[in-house]
C-alpha atoms as a PDB file:
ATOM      1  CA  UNK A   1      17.989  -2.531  31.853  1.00  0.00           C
ATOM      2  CA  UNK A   2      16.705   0.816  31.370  1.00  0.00           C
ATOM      3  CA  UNK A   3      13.864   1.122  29.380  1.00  0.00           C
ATOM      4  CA  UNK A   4      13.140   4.883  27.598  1.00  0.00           C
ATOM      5  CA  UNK A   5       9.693   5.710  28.209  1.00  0.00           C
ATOM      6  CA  UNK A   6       8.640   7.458  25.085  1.00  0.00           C
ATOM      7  CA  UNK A   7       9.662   4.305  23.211  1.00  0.00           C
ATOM      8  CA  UNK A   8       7.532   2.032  25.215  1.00  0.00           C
ATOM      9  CA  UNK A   9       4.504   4.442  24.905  1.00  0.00           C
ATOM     10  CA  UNK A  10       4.930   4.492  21.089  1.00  0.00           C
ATOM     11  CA  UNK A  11       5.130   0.234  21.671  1.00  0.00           C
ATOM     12  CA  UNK A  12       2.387   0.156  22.895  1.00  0.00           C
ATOM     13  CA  UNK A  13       0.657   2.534  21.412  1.00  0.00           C
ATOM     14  CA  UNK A  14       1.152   0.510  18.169  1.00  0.00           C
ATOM     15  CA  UNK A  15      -0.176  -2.619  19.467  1.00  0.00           C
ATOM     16  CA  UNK A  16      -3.466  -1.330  20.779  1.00  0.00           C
ATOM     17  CA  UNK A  17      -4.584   0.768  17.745  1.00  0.00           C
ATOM     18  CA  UNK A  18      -6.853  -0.866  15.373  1.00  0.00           C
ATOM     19  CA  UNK A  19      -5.468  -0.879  11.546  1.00  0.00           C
ATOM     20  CA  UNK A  20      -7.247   2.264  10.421  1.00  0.00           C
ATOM     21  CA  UNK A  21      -6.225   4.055  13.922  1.00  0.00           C
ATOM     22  CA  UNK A  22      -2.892   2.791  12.988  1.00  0.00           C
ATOM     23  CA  UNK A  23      -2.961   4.345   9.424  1.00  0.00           C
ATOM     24  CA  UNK A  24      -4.301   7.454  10.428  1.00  0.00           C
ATOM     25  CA  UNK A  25      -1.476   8.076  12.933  1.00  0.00           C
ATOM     26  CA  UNK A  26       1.131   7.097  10.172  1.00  0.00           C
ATOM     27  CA  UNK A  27      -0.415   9.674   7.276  1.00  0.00           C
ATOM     28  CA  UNK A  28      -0.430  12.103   9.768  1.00  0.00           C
ATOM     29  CA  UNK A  29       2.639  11.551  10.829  1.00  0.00           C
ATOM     30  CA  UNK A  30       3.842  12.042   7.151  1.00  0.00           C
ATOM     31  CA  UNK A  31       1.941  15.109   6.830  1.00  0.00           C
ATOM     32  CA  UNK A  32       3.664  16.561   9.872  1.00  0.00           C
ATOM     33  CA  UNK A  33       6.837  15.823   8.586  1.00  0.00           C
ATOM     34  CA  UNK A  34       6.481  17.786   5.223  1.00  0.00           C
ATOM     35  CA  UNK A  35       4.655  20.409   6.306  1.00  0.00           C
ATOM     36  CA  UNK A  36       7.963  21.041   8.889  1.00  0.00           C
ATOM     37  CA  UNK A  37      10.484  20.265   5.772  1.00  0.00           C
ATOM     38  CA  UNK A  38       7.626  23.606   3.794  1.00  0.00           C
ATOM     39  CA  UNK A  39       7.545  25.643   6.758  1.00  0.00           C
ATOM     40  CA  UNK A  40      11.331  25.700   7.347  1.00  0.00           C
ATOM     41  CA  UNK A  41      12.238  25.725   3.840  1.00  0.00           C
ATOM     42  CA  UNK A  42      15.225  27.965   4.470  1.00  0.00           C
ATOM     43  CA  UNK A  43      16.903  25.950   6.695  1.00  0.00           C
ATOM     44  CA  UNK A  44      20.519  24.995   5.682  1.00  0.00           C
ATOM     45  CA  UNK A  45      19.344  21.252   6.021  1.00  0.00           C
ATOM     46  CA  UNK A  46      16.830  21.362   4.205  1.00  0.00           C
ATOM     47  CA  UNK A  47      18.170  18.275   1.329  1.00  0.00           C
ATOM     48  CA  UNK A  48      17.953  15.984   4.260  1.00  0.00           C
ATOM     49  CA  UNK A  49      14.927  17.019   5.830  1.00  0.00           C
ATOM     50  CA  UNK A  50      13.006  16.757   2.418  1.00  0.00           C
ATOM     51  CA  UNK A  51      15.021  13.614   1.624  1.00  0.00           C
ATOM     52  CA  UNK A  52      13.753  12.201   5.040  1.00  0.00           C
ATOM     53  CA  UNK A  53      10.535  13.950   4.892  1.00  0.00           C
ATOM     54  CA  UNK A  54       9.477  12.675   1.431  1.00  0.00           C
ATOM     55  CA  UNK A  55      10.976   8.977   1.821  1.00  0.00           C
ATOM     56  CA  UNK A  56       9.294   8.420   5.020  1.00  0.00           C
ATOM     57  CA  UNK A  57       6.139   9.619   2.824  1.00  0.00           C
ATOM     58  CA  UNK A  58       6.867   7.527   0.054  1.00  0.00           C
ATOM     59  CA  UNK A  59       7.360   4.074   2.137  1.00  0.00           C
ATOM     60  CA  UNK A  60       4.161   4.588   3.632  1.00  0.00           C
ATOM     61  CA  UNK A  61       2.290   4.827   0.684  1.00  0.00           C
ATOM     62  CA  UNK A  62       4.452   1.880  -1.321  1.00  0.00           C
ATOM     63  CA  UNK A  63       2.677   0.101   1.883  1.00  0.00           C
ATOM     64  CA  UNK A  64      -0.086   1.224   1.131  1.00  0.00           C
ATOM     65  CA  UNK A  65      -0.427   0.299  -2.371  1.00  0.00           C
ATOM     66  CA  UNK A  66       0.907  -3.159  -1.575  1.00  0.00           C
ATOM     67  CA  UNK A  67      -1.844  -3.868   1.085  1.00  0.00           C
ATOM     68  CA  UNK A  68      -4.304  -2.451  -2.146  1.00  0.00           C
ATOM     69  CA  UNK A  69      -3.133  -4.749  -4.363  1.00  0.00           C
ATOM     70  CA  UNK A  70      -3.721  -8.257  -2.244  1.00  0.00           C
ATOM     71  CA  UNK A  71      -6.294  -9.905  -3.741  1.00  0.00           C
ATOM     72  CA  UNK A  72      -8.027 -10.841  -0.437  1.00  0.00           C
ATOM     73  CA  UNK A  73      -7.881  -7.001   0.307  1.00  0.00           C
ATOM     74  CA  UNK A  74     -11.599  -6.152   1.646  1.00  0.00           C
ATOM     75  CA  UNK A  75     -12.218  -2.681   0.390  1.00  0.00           C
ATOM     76  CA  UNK A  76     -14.956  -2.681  -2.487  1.00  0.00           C
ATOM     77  CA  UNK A  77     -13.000  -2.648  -5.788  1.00  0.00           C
ATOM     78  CA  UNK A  78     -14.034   0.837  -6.470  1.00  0.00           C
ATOM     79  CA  UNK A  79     -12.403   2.424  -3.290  1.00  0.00           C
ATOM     80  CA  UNK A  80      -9.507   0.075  -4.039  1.00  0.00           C
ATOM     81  CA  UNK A  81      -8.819   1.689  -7.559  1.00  0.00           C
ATOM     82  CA  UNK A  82      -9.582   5.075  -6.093  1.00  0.00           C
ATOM     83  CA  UNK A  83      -6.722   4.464  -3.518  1.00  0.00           C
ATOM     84  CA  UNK A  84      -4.337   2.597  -6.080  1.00  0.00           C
ATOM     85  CA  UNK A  85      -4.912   6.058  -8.311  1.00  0.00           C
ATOM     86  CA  UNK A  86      -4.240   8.087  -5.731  1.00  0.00           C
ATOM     87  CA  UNK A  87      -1.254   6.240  -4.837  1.00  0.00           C
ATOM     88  CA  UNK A  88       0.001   6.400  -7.839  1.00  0.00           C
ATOM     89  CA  UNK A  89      -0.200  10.052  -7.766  1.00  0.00           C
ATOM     90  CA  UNK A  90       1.569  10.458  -4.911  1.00  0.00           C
ATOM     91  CA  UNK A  91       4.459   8.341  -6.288  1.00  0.00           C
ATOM     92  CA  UNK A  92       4.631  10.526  -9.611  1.00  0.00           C
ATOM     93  CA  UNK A  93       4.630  14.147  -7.852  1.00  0.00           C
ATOM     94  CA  UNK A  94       7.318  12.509  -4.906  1.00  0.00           C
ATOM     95  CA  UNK A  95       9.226  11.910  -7.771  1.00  0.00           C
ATOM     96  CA  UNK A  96       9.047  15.076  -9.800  1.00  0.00           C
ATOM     97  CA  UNK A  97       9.401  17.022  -6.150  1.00  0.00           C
ATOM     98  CA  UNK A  98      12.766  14.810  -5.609  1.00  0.00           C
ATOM     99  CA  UNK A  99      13.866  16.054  -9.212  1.00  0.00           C
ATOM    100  CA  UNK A 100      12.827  19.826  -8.728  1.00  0.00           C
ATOM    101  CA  UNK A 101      12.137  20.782  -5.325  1.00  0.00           C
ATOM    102  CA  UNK A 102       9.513  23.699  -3.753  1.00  0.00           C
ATOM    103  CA  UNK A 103       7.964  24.506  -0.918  1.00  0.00           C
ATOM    104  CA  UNK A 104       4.480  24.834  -2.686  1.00  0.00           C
ATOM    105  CA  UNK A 105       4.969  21.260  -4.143  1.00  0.00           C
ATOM    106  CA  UNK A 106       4.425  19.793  -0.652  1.00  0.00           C
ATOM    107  CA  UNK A 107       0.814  21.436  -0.264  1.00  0.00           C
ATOM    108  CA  UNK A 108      -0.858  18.255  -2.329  1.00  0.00           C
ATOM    109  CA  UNK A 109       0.993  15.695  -0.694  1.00  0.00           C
ATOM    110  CA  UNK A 110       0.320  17.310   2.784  1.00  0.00           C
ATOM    111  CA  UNK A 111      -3.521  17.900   1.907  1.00  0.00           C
ATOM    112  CA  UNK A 112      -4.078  13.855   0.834  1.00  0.00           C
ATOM    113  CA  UNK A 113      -2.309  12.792   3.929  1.00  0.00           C
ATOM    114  CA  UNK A 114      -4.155  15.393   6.262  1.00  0.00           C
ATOM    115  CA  UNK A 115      -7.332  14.706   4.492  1.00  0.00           C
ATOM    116  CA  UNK A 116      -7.175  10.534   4.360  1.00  0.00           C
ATOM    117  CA  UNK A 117      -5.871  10.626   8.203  1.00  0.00           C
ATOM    118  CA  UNK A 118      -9.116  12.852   9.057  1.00  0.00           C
ATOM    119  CA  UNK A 119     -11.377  10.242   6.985  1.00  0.00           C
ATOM    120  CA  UNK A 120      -9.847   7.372   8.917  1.00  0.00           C
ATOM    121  CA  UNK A 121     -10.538   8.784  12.181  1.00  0.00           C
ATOM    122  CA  UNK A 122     -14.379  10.247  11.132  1.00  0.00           C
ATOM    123  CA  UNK A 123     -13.081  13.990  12.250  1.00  0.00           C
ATOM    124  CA  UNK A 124     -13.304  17.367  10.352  1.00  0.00           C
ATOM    125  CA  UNK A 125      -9.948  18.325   8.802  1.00  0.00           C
ATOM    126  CA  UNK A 126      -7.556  20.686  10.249  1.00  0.00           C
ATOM    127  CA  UNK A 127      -5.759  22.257   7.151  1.00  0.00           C
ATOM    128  CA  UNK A 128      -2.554  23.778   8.930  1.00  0.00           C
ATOM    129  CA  UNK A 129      -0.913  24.712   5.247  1.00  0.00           C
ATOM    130  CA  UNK A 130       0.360  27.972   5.093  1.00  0.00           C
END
């Protein structure tokens, strides 16, 4: 059985990273994804893009929140809050983006990924926003 080599790099890739290597990868992952949904705005595809785009955004973060809330979570309660805010945030502008789309709406959500994913991996952000 043939075996694709991209998905076996991304396997294993995901089993060696450590959970905040893992976490940075994901958020910028997301941030990619929306900032190609802002910078092609004018694409005839662009519902499912965003759709895609702003789901695949919003899982991550419903993750996120979930993995705040355990009780046995080890993050000092004052980061946890912070992040539960934030995440909450992020749920409430998704949302109103969903219900009234623009480009410029994506620049927040594209900033807190970019700028958590930098934070997670202890390097200077690289703001790629138009």
């Amino acid at each position: 059985m043939s075996v694709n080599p991209l998905d076996a790099y991304r396997d294993t890739e995901r089993n060696t990273l450590d959970g905040r290597s893992l976490e940075a990868m994901v958020l910028a992952k997301a941030a990619a994804a929306l900032l190609a949904v802002r910078n092609q705005w004018e694409q005839p595809d662009l519902t499912s893009r965003l759709d895609e785009a702003l789901r695949y955004n919003q899982r991550l973060w419903t993750l996120f929140q979930v993995e705040l809330a355990k009780e046995d979570n080890p993050l000092p309660d004052e980061v946890r809050r912070n992040l539960l805010s934030l995440s909450l945030f992020v749920d409430k502008h998704t949302f109103g983006l969903m219900a009234s789309p623009a480009p410029e709406k994506l620049d927040i959500l594209i900033s807190i990924n970019q700028n958590l994913a930098s934070g997670l991996r202890g390097a200077p952000v690289a703001i790629n926003n138009p």
